[in-house]
C-alpha atoms as a PDB file:
ATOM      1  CA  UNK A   1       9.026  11.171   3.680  1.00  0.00           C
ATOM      2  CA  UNK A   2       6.595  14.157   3.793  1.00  0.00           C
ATOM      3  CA  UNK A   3       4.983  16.081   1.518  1.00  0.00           C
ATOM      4  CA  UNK A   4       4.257  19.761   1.061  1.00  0.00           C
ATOM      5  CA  UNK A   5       1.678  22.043  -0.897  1.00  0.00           C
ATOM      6  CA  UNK A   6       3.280  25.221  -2.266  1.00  0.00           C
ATOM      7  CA  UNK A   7       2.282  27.054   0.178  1.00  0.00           C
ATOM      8  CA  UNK A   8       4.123  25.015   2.834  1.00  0.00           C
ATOM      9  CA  UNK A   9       1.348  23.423   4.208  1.00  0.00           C
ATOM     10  CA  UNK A  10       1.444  19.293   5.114  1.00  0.00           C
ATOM     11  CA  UNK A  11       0.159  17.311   2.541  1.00  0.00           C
ATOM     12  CA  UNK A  12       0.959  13.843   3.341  1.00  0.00           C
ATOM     13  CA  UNK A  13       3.910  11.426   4.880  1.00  0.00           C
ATOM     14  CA  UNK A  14       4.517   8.305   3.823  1.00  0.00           C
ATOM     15  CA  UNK A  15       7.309   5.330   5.358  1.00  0.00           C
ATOM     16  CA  UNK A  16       8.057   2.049   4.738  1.00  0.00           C
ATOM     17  CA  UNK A  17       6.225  -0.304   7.242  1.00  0.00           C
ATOM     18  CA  UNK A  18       6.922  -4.323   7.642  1.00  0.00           C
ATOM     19  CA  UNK A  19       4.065  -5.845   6.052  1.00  0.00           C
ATOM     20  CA  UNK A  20       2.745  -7.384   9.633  1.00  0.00           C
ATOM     21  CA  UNK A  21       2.139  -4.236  10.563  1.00  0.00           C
ATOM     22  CA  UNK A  22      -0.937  -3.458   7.967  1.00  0.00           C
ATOM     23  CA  UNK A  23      -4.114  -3.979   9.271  1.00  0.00           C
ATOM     24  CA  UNK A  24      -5.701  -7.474   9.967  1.00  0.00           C
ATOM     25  CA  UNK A  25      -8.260  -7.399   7.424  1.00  0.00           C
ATOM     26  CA  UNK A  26      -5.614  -6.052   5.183  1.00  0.00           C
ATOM     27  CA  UNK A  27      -3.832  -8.747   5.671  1.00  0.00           C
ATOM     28  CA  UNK A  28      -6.358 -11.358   5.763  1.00  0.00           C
ATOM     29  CA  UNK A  29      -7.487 -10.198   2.402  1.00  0.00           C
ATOM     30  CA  UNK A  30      -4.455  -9.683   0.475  1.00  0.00           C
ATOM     31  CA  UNK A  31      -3.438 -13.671   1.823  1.00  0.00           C
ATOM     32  CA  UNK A  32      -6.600 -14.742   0.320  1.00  0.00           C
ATOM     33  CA  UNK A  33      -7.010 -12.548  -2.631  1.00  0.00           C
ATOM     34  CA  UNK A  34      -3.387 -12.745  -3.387  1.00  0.00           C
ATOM     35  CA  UNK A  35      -1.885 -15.824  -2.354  1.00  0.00           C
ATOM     36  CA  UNK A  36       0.120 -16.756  -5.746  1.00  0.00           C
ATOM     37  CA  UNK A  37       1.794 -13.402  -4.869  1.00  0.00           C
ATOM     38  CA  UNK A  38       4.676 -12.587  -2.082  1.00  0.00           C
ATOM     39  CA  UNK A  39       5.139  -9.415  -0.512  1.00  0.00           C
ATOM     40  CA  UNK A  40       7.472  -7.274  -1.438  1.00  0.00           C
ATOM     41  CA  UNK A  41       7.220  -3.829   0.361  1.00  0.00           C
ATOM     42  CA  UNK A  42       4.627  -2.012   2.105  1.00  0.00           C
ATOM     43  CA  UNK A  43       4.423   1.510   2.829  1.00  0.00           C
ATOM     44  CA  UNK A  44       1.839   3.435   5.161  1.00  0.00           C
ATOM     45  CA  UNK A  45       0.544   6.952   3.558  1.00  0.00           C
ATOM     46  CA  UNK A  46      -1.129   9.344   5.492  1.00  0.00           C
ATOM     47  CA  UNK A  47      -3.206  12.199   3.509  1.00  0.00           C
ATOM     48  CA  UNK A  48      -3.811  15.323   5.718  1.00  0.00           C
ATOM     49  CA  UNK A  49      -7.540  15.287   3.236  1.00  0.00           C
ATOM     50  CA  UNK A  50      -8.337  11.041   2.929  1.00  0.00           C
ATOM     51  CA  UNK A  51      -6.615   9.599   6.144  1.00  0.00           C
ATOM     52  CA  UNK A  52      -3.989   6.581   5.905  1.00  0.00           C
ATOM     53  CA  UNK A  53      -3.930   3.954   3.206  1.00  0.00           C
ATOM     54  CA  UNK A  54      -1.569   1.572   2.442  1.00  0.00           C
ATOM     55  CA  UNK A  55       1.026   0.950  -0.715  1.00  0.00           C
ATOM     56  CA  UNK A  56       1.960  -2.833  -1.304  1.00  0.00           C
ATOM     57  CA  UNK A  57       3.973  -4.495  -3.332  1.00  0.00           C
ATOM     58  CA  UNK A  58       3.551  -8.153  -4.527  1.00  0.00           C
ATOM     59  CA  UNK A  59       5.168 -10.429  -6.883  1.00  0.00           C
ATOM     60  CA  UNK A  60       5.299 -13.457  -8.389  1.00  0.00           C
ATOM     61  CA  UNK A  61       6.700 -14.997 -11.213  1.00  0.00           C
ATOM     62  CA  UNK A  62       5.523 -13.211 -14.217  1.00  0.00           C
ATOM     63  CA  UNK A  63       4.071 -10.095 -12.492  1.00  0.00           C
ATOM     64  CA  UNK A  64       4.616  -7.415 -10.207  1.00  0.00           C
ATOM     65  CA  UNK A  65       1.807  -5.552  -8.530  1.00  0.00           C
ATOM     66  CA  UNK A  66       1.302  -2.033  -6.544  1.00  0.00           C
ATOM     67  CA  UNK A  67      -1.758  -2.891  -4.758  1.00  0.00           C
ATOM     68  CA  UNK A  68      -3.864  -0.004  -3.044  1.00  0.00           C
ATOM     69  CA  UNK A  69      -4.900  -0.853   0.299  1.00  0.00           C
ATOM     70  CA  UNK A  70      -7.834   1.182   2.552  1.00  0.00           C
ATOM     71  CA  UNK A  71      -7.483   1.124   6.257  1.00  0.00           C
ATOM     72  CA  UNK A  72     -10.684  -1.190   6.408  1.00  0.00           C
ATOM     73  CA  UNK A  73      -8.810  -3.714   3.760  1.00  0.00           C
ATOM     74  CA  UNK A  74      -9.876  -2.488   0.190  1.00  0.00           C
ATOM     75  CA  UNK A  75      -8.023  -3.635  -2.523  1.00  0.00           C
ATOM     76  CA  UNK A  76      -7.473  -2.238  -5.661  1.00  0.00           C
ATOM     77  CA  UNK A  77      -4.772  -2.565  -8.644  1.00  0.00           C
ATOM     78  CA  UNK A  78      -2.771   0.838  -8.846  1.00  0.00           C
ATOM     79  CA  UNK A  79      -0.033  -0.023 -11.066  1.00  0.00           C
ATOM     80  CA  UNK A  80       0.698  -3.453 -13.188  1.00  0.00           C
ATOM     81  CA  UNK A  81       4.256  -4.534 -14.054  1.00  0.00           C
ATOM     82  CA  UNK A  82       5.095  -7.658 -15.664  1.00  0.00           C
ATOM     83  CA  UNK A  83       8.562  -9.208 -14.545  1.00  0.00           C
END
Protein backbone atom coordinates (compact mmCIF):
# COMPACT_ATOMS: atom_id res chain seq x y z
CA UNK A 1 0.00 0.00 0.00
CA UNK A 2 1.45 3.54 -0.49
CA UNK A 3 0.74 6.64 0.66
CA UNK A 4 0.52 10.12 -0.81
CA UNK A 5 0.67 13.87 0.46
CA UNK A 6 -1.75 16.15 -1.42
CA UNK A 7 0.49 17.26 -3.43
CA UNK A 8 1.33 13.82 -4.86
CA UNK A 9 4.40 13.39 -3.27
CA UNK A 10 5.41 9.70 -1.48
CA UNK A 11 4.67 9.59 1.93
CA UNK A 12 5.06 6.13 3.02
CA UNK A 13 4.37 2.24 1.89
CA UNK A 14 3.53 -0.21 4.01
CA UNK A 15 3.00 -4.47 3.29
CA UNK A 16 2.39 -7.27 5.17
CA UNK A 17 5.69 -9.16 6.00
CA UNK A 18 5.92 -12.87 7.71
CA UNK A 19 6.92 -12.19 11.10
CA UNK A 20 10.56 -14.03 10.53
CA UNK A 21 11.31 -11.52 8.46
CA UNK A 22 11.50 -8.53 11.26
CA UNK A 23 14.68 -7.88 12.48
CA UNK A 24 16.65 -10.18 14.94
CA UNK A 25 16.59 -8.02 17.83
CA UNK A 26 13.02 -7.43 16.99
CA UNK A 27 12.42 -10.62 17.29
CA UNK A 28 14.51 -11.56 20.11
CA UNK A 29 12.77 -8.92 22.10
CA UNK A 30 9.24 -9.29 21.33
CA UNK A 31 9.92 -13.47 22.28
CA UNK A 32 11.15 -12.30 25.52
CA UNK A 33 9.09 -9.32 26.27
CA UNK A 34 6.06 -10.95 24.89
CA UNK A 35 6.09 -14.51 25.23
CA UNK A 36 2.38 -15.06 26.75
CA UNK A 37 1.49 -13.45 23.37
CA UNK A 38 1.40 -15.13 19.64
CA UNK A 39 1.87 -13.33 16.59
CA UNK A 40 -0.63 -12.40 14.66
CA UNK A 41 0.46 -10.11 11.70
CA UNK A 42 3.31 -8.00 10.98
CA UNK A 43 3.60 -5.31 8.61
CA UNK A 44 6.85 -3.32 7.47
CA UNK A 45 6.23 0.69 7.11
CA UNK A 46 8.51 2.76 5.45
CA UNK A 47 8.23 6.74 6.12
CA UNK A 48 9.90 8.79 3.29
CA UNK A 49 10.71 11.40 6.84
CA UNK A 50 11.49 8.46 9.92
CA UNK A 51 12.75 5.36 7.87
CA UNK A 52 11.08 1.75 8.34
CA UNK A 53 9.39 0.53 11.48
CA UNK A 54 7.46 -2.26 12.05
CA UNK A 55 3.48 -2.92 12.93
CA UNK A 56 2.81 -6.22 14.98
CA UNK A 57 0.14 -7.82 16.09
CA UNK A 58 -0.03 -10.17 19.17
CA UNK A 59 -2.60 -11.97 21.05
CA UNK A 60 -3.44 -13.96 23.65
CA UNK A 61 -6.27 -14.90 25.51
CA UNK A 62 -7.79 -11.86 26.94
CA UNK A 63 -5.88 -9.24 24.87
CA UNK A 64 -4.91 -8.13 21.62
CA UNK A 65 -1.96 -5.85 21.04
CA UNK A 66 -0.56 -3.45 18.06
CA UNK A 67 2.92 -3.30 19.13
CA UNK A 68 5.30 -0.55 17.55
CA UNK A 69 8.49 -1.89 16.56
CA UNK A 70 11.92 0.38 15.60
CA UNK A 71 14.32 -1.11 13.18
CA UNK A 72 16.89 -1.50 16.16
CA UNK A 73 13.97 -3.52 18.23
CA UNK A 74 12.03 -0.79 20.27
CA UNK A 75 8.93 -1.67 21.58
CA UNK A 76 6.16 0.28 22.39
CA UNK A 77 2.20 -0.25 22.94
CA UNK A 78 0.31 1.61 20.00
CA UNK A 79 -3.08 0.37 20.38
CA UNK A 80 -4.74 -2.02 23.26
CA UNK A 81 -7.71 -4.30 22.49
CA UNK A 82 -9.11 -6.67 24.83
CA UNK A 83 -10.55 -9.97 23.18
Amino acid sequence: MAFYSQEGELVATSRTIDFNSLPVTAQLRLKADYSDYLPRQAIEFDAAESGTSYYVSVVNVKTTLLLHVTADGMISVFKKMSN
